[in-house]
Protein backbone atom coordinates (compact mmCIF):
# COMPACT_ATOMS: atom_id res chain seq x y z
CA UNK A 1 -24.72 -25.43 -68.25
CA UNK A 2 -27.42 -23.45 -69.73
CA UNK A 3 -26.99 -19.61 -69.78
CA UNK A 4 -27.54 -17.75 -66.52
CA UNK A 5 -31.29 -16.12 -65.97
CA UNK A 6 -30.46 -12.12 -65.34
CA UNK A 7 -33.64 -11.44 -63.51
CA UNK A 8 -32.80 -14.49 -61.47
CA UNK A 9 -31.31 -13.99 -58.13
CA UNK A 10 -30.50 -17.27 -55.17
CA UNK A 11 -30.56 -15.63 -51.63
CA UNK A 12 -28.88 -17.94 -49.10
CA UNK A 13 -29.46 -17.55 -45.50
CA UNK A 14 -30.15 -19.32 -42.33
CA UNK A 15 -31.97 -16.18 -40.91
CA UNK A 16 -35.74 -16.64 -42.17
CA UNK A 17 -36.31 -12.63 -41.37
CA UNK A 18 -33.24 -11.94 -43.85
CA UNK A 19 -34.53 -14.26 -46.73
CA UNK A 20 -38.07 -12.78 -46.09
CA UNK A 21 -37.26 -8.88 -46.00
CA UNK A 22 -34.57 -9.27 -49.15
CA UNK A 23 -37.10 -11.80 -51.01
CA UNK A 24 -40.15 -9.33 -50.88
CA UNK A 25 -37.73 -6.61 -51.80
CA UNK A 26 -36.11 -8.02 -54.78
CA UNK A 27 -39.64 -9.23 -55.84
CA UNK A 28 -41.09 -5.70 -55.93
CA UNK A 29 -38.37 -4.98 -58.71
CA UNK A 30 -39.58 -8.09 -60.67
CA UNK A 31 -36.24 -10.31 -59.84
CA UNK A 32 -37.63 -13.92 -59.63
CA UNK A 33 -36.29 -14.72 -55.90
CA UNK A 34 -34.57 -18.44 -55.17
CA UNK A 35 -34.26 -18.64 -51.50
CA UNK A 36 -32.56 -21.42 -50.00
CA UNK A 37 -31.23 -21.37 -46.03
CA UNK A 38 -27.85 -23.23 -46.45
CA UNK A 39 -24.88 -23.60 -48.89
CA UNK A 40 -26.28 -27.37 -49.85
CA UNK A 41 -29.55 -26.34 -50.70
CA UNK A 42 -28.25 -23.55 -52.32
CA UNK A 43 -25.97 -25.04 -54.83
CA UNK A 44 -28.88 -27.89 -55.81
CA UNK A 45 -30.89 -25.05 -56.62
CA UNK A 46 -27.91 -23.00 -58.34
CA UNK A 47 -27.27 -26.02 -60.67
CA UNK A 48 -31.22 -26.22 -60.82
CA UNK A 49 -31.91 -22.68 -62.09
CA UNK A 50 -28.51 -21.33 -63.14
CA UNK A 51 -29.43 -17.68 -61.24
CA UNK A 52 -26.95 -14.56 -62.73
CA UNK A 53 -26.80 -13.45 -59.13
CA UNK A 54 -26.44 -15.02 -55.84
CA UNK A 55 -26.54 -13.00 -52.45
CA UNK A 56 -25.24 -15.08 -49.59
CA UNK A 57 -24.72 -14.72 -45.96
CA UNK A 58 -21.02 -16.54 -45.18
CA UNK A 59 -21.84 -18.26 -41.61
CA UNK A 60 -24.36 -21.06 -41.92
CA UNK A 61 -24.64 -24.65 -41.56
CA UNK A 62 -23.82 -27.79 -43.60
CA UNK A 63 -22.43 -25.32 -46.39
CA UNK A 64 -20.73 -22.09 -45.23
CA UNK A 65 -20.93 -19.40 -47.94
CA UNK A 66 -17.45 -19.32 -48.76
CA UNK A 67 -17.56 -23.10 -49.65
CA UNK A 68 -21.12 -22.43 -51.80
CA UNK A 69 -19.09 -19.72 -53.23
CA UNK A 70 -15.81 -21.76 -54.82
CA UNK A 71 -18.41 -24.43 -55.69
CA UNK A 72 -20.20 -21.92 -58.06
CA UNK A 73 -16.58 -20.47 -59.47
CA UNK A 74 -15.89 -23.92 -60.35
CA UNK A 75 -18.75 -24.67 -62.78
CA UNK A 76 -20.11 -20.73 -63.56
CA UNK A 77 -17.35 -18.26 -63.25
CA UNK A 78 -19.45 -15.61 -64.54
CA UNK A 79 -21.80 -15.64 -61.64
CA UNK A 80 -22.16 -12.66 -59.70
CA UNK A 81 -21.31 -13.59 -55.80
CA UNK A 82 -22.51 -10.93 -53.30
CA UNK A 83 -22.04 -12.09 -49.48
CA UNK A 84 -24.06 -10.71 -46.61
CA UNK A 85 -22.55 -11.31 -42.78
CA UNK A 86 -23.29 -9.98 -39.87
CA UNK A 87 -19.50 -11.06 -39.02
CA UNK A 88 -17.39 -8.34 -40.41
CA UNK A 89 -14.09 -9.68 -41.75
CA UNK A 90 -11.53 -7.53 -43.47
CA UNK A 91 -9.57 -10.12 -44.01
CA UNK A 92 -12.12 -12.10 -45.45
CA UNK A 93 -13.83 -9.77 -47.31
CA UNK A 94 -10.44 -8.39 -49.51
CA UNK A 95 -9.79 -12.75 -49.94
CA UNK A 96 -13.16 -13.24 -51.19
CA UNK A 97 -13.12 -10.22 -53.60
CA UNK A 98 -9.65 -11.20 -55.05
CA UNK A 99 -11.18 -14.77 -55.14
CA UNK A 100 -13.76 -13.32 -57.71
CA UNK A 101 -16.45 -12.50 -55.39
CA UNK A 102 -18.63 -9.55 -56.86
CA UNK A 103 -19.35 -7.41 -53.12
CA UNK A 104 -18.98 -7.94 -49.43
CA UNK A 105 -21.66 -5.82 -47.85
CA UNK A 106 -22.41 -6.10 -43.71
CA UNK A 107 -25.58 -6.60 -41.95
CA UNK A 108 -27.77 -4.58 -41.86
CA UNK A 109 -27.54 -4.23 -45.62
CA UNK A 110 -29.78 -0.93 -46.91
CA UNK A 111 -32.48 -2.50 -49.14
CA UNK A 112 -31.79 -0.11 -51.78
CA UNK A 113 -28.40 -0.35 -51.65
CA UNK A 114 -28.66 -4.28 -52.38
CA UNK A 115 -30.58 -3.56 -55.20
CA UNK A 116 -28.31 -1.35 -56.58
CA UNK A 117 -25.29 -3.47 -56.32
CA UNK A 118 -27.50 -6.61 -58.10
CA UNK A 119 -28.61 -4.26 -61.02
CA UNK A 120 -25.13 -3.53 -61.44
């Protein structure tokens, strides 16, 4: 695999108003946006583009972000995983991080506050 792009960053949602608000956002700080609205299309463009950064959403169809997540571990363990849910999950949340997961943040996520935790 060719080395990840750091000013590339995969969004993954089902909600079009998500992948539109975080895409223009992310844009405005010069991050060239992937967007792709389940785990399957997600991963084809992962292994596509090799983003540094992938901000998914952890309920969706075909692909749930959990599964898109130990997918990328397997071939790019150096990608940085940050999930998005509307579903808060403790239990979840402390499995993903110890899984290698980079955040867990809930909906509504603060614009600015994504943005930090990606530049990071």
């Amino acid at each position: 695999m060719s080395q990840a792009d750091k000013r590339c960053v995969l969004l993954v949602d089902n909600d079009e108003d998500a992948l539109k608000l975080y895409g223009d956002m992310l844009a405005e700080y010069e991050y060239n946006v992937l967007v792709a609205r389940d785990g399957q299309e997600a991963l084809q463009l992962f292994l596509e583009h090799h983003p540094h950064v992938v901000v998914t959403d952890v309920h969706m169809p075909e692909m749930n972000g959990e599964e898109l997540f130990h997918q990328i571990m397997a071939v790019a363990p150096d990608t940085k995983v940050i999930f998005i849910t509307g579903w808060s999950d403790i239990a979840a949340a402390t499995r993903l991080v110890k899984s290698g997961a980079f955040d867990y943040l809930d909906k509504p996520v603060s614009l600015i506050h994504l943005v930090g935790v990606i530049k990071n």
